[in-house]
C-alpha atoms as a PDB file:
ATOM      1  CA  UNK A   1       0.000   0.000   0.000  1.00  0.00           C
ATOM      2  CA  UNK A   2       2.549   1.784   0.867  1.00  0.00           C
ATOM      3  CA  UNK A   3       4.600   1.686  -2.422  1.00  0.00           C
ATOM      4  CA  UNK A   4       1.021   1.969  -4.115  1.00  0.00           C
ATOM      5  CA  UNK A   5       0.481   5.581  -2.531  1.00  0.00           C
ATOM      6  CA  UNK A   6       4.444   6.885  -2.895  1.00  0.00           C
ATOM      7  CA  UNK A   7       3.892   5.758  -6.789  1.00  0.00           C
ATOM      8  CA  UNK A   8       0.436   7.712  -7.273  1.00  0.00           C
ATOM      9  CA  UNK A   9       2.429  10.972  -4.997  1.00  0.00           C
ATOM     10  CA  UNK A  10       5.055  10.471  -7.775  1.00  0.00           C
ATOM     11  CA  UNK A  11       2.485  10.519 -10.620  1.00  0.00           C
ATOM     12  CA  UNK A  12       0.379  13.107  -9.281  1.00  0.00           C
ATOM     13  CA  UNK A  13       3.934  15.375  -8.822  1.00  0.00           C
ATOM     14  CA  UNK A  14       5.219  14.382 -12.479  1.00  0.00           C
ATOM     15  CA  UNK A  15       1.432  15.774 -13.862  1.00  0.00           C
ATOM     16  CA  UNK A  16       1.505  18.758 -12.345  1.00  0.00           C
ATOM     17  CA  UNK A  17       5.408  19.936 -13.360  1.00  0.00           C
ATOM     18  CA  UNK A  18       3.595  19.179 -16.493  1.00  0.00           C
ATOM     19  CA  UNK A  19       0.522  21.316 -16.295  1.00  0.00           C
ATOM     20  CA  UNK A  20       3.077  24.362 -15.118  1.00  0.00           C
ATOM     21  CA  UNK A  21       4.984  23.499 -18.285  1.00  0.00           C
ATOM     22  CA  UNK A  22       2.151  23.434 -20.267  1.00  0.00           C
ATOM     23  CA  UNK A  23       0.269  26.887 -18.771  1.00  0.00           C
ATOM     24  CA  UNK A  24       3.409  28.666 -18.497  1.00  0.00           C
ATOM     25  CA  UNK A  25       3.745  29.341 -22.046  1.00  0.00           C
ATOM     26  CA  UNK A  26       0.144  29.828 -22.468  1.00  0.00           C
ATOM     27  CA  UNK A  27       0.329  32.847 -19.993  1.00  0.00           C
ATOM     28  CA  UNK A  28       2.460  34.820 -21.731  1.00  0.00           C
ATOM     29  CA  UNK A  29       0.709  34.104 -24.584  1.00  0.00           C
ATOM     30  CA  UNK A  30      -2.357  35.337 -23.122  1.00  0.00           C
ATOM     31  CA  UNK A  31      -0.302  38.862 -23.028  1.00  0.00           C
ATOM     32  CA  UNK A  32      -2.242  41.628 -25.429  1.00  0.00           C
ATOM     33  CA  UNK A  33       0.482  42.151 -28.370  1.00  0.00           C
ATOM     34  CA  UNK A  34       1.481  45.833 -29.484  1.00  0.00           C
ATOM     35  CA  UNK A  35       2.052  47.350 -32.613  1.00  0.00           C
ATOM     36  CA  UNK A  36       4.966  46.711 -34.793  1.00  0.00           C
ATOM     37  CA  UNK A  37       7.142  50.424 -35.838  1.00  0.00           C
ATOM     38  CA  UNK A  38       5.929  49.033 -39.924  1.00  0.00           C
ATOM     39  CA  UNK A  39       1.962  49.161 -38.447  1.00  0.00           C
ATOM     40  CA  UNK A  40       1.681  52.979 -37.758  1.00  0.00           C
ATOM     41  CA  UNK A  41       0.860  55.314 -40.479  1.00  0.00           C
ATOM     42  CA  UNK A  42       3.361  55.916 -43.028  1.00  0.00           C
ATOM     43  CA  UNK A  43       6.169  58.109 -42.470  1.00  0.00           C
ATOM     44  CA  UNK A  44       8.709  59.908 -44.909  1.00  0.00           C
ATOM     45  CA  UNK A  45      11.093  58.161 -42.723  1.00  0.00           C
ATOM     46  CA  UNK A  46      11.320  55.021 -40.799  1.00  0.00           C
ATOM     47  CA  UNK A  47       9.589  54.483 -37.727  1.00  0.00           C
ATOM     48  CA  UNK A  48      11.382  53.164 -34.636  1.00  0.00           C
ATOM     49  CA  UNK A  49       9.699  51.015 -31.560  1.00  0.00           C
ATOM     50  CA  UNK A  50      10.396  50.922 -28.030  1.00  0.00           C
ATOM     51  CA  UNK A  51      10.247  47.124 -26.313  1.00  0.00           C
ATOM     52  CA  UNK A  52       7.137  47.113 -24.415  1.00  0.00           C
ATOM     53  CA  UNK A  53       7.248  48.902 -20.928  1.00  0.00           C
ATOM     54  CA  UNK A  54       5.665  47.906 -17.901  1.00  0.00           C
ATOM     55  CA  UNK A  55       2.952  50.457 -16.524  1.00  0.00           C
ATOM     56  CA  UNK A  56       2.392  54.040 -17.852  1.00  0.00           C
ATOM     57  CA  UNK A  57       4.139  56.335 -19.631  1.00  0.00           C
ATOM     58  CA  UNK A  58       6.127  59.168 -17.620  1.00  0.00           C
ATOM     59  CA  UNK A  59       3.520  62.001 -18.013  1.00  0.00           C
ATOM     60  CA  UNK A  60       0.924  59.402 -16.642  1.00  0.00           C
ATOM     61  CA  UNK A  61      -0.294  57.710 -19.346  1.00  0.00           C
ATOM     62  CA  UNK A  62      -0.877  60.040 -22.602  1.00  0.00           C
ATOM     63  CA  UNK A  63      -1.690  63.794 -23.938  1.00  0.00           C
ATOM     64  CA  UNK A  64      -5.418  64.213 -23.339  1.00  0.00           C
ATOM     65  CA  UNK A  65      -5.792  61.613 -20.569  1.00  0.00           C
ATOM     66  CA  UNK A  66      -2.917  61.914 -18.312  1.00  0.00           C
ATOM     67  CA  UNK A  67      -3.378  59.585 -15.028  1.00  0.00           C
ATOM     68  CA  UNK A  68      -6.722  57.859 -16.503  1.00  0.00           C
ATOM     69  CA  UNK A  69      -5.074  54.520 -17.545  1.00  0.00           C
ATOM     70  CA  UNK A  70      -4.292  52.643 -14.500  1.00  0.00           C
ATOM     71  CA  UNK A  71      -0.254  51.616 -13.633  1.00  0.00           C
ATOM     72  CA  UNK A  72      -1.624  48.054 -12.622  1.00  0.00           C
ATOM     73  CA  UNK A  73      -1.500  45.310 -15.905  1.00  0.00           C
ATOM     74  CA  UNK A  74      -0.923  48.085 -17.946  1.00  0.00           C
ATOM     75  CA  UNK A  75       2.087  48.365 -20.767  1.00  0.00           C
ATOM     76  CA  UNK A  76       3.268  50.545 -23.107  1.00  0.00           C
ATOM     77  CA  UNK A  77       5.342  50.768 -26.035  1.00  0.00           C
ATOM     78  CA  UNK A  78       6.699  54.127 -27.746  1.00  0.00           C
ATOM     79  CA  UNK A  79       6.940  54.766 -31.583  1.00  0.00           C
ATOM     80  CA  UNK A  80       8.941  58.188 -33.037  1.00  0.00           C
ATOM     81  CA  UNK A  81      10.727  58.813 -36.639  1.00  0.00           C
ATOM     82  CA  UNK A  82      13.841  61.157 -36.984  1.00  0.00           C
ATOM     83  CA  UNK A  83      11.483  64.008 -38.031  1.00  0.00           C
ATOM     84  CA  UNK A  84       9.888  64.355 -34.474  1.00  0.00           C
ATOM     85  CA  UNK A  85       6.544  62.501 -35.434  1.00  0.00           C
ATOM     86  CA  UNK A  86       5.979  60.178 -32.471  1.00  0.00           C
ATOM     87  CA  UNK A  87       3.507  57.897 -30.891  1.00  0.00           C
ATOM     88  CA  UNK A  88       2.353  55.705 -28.122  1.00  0.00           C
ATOM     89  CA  UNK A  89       0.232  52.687 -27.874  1.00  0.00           C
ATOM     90  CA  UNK A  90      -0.857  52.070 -24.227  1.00  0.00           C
ATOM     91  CA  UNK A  91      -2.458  48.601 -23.074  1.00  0.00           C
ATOM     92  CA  UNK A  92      -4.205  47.781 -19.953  1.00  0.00           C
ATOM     93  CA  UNK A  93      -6.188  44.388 -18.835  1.00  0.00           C
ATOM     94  CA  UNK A  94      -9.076  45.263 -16.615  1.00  0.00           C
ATOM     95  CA  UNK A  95     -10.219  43.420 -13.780  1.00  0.00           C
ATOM     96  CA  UNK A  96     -13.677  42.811 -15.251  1.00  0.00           C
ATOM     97  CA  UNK A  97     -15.035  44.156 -18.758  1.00  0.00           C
ATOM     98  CA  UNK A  98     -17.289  46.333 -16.848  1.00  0.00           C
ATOM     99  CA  UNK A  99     -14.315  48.062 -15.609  1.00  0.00           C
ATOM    100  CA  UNK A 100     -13.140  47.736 -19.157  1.00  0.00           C
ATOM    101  CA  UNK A 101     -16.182  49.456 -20.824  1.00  0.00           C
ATOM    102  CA  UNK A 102     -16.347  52.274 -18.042  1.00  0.00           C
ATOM    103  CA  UNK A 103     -12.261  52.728 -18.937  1.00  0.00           C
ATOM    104  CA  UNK A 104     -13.046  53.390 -22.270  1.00  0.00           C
ATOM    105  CA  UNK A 105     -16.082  55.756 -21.499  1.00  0.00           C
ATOM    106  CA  UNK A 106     -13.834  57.466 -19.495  1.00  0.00           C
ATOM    107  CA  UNK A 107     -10.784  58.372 -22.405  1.00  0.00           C
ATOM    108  CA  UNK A 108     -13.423  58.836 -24.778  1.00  0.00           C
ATOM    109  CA  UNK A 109     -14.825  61.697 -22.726  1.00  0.00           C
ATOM    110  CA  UNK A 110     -11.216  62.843 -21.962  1.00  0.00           C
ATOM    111  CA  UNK A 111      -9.940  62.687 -25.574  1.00  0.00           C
ATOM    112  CA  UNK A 112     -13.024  64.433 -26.633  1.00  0.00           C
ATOM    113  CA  UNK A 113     -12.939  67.649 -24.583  1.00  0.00           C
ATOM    114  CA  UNK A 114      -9.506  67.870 -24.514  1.00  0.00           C
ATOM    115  CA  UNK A 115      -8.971  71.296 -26.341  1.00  0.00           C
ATOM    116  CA  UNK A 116     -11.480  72.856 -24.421  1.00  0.00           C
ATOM    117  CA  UNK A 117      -9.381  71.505 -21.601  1.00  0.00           C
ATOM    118  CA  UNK A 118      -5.981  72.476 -22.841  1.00  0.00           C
ATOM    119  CA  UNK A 119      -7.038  76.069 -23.256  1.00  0.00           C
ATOM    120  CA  UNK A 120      -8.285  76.544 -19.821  1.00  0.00           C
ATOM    121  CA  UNK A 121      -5.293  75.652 -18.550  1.00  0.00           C
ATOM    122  CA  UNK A 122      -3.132  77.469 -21.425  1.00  0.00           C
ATOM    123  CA  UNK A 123      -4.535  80.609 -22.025  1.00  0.00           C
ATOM    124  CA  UNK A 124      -3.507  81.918 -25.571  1.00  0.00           C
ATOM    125  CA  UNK A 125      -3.301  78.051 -26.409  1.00  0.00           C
ATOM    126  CA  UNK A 126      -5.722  77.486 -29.735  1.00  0.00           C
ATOM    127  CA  UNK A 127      -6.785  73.590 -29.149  1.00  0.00           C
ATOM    128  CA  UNK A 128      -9.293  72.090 -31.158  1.00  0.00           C
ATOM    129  CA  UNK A 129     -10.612  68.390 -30.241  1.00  0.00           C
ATOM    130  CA  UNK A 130     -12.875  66.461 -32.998  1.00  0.00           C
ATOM    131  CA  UNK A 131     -14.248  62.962 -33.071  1.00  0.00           C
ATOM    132  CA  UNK A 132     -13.593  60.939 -36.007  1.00  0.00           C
ATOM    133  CA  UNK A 133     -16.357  58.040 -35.332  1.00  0.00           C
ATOM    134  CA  UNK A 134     -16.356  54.390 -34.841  1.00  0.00           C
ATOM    135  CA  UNK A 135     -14.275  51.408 -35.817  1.00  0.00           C
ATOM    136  CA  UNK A 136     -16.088  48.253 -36.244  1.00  0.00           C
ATOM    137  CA  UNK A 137     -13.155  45.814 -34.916  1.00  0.00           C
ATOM    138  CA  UNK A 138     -13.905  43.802 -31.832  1.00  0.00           C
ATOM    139  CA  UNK A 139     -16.404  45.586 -29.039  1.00  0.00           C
ATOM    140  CA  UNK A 140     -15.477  48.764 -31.238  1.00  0.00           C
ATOM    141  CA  UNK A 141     -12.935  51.559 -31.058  1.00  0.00           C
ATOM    142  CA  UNK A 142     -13.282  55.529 -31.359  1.00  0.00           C
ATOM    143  CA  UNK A 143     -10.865  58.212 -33.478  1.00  0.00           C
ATOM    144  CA  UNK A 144     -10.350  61.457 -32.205  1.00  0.00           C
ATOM    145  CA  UNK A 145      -7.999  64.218 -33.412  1.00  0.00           C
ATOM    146  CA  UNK A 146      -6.395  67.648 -31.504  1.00  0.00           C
ATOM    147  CA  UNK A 147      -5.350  70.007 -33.679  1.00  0.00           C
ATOM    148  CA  UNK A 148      -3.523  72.893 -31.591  1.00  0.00           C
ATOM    149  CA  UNK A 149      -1.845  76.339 -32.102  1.00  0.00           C
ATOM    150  CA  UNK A 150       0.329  78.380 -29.866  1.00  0.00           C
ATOM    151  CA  UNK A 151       0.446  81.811 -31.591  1.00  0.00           C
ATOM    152  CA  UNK A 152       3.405  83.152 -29.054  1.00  0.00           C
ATOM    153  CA  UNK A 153       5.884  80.431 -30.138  1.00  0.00           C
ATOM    154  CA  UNK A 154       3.964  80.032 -34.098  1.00  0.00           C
ATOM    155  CA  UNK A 155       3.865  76.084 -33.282  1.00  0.00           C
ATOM    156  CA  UNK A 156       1.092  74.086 -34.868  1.00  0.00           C
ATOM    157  CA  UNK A 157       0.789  69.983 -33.370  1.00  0.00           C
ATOM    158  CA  UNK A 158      -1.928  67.896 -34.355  1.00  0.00           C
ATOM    159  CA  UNK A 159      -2.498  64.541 -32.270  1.00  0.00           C
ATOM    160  CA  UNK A 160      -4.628  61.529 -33.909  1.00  0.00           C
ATOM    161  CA  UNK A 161      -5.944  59.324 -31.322  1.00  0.00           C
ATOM    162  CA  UNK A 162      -7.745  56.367 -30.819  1.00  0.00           C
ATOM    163  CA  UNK A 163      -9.217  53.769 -27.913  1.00  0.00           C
ATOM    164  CA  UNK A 164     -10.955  50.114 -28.652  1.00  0.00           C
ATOM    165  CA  UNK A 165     -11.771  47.952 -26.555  1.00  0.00           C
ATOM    166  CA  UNK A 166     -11.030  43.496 -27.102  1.00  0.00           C
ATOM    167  CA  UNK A 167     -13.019  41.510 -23.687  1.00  0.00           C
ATOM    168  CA  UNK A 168     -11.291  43.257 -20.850  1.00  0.00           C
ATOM    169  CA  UNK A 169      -8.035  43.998 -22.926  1.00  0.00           C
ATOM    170  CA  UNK A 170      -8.297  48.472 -23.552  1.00  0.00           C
ATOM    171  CA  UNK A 171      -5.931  49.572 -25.937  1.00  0.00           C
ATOM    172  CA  UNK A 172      -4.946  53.443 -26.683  1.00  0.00           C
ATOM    173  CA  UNK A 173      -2.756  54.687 -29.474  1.00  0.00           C
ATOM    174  CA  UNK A 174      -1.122  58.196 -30.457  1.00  0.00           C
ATOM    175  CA  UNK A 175      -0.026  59.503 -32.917  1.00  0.00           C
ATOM    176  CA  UNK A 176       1.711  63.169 -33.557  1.00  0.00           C
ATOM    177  CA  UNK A 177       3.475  65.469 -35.718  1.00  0.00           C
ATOM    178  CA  UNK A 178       3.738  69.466 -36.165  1.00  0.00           C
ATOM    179  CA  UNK A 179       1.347  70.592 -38.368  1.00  0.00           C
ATOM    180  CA  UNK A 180      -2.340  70.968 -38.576  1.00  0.00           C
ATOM    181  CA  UNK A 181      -5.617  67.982 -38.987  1.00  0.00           C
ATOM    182  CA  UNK A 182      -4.800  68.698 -42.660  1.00  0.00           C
ATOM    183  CA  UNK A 183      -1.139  66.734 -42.548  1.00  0.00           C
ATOM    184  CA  UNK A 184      -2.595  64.242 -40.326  1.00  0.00           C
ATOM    185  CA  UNK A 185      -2.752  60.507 -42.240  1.00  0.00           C
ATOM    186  CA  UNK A 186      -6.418  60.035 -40.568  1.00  0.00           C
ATOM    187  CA  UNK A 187      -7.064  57.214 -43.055  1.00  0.00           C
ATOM    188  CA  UNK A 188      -4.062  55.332 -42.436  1.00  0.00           C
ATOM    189  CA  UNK A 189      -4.411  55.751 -38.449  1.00  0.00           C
ATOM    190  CA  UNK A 190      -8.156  54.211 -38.345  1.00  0.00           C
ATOM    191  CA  UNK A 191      -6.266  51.173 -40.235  1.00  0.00           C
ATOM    192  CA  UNK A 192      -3.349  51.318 -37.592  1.00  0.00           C
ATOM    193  CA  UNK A 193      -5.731  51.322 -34.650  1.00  0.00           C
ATOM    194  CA  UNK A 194      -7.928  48.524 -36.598  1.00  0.00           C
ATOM    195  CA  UNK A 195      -4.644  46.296 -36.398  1.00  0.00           C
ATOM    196  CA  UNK A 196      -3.983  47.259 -32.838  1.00  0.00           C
ATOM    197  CA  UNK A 197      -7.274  46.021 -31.073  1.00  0.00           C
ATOM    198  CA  UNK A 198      -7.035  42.806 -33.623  1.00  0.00           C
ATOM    199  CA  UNK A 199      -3.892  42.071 -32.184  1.00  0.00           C
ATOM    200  CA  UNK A 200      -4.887  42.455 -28.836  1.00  0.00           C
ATOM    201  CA  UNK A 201      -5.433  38.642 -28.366  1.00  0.00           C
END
């Protein structure tokens, strides 16, 4: 009996290194993927990518919704070209979709009165926010734009950006450039953020 139970305590053992072996690489496979530098809109140069971060960008997360995203199971990866257009896709795994869908109610209301915003808190600043509509990819994502002007220092920035949503998986993405909504590839970013909340999981 005795060699009967030590032999099913050795099975039993063997199966579960197993299992960990098995769900291990499952695990990381369950991570949301990010954007490749090649999947963001065209550039007259290359585009560069970061590896993927852990938690939030510096500034708290991005332009227009700064400390929204939570730190926890959130990642981040950074995108920029050598003529100053840059980017950010920013990835978080809620606890629940509910707290998934009020996430993305939340940066949708951000992103979308964030000139008014901006110009409160920079008087002289000229910041215009837009929506752009709806993506049908997964439970959906939403296009914005921010087209601003700073007549002291004659700088014009416009900022395309987007949030979608895959289960519990949110997903923002940035993208920027001097200029105005004019010289902003709006076409090829709704494609960009289409292959971002695909590639979610």
């Amino acid at each position: 009996m005795n060699k009967l139970r030590t032999a099913l305590a050795t099975a039993a053992a063997a199966a579960l290194g197993l299992a960990a072996l098995a769900t291990g690489p499952a695990q990381a496979a369950a991570q949301p993927a990010f954007l490749d530098a090649s999947q963001m809109p065209p550039s007259s140069t290359p585009w560069t990518a970061t590896q993927v971060f852990t938690g939030v960008p510096e500034n708290g997360g991005v332009l227009c919704a700064p400390y929204k995203i939570p730190a926890q199971n959130t990642r981040y990866r950074e995108f920029s070209t050598d003529l100053d257009t840059n980017g950010v896709q920013v990835t978080t795994v809620a606890r629940t979709e509910a707290d998934a869908v009020k996430l993305v109610d939340t940066l949708r209301k951000a992103l979308a009165g964030c000139g008014p915003l901006l110009e409160q808190q920079n008087p002289g600043l000229q910041a215009v926010s837009a929506s752009h509509g709806k993506l049908a990819v997964e439970e959906g994502a939403w296009v914005y734009s921010l087209d601003t002007a700073d007549p002291q220092i004659g700088v014009n920035d416009v900022h395309l950006f987007s949030v979608g949503r895959d289960g519990r998986t949110v997903t923002l993405v940035r993208w920027g450039q001097m200029g105005d909504l004019a010289d902003a590839p709006l076409t090829a970013f709704r494609t960009t953020t289409k292959t971002a909340v695909n590639k979610l999981h």
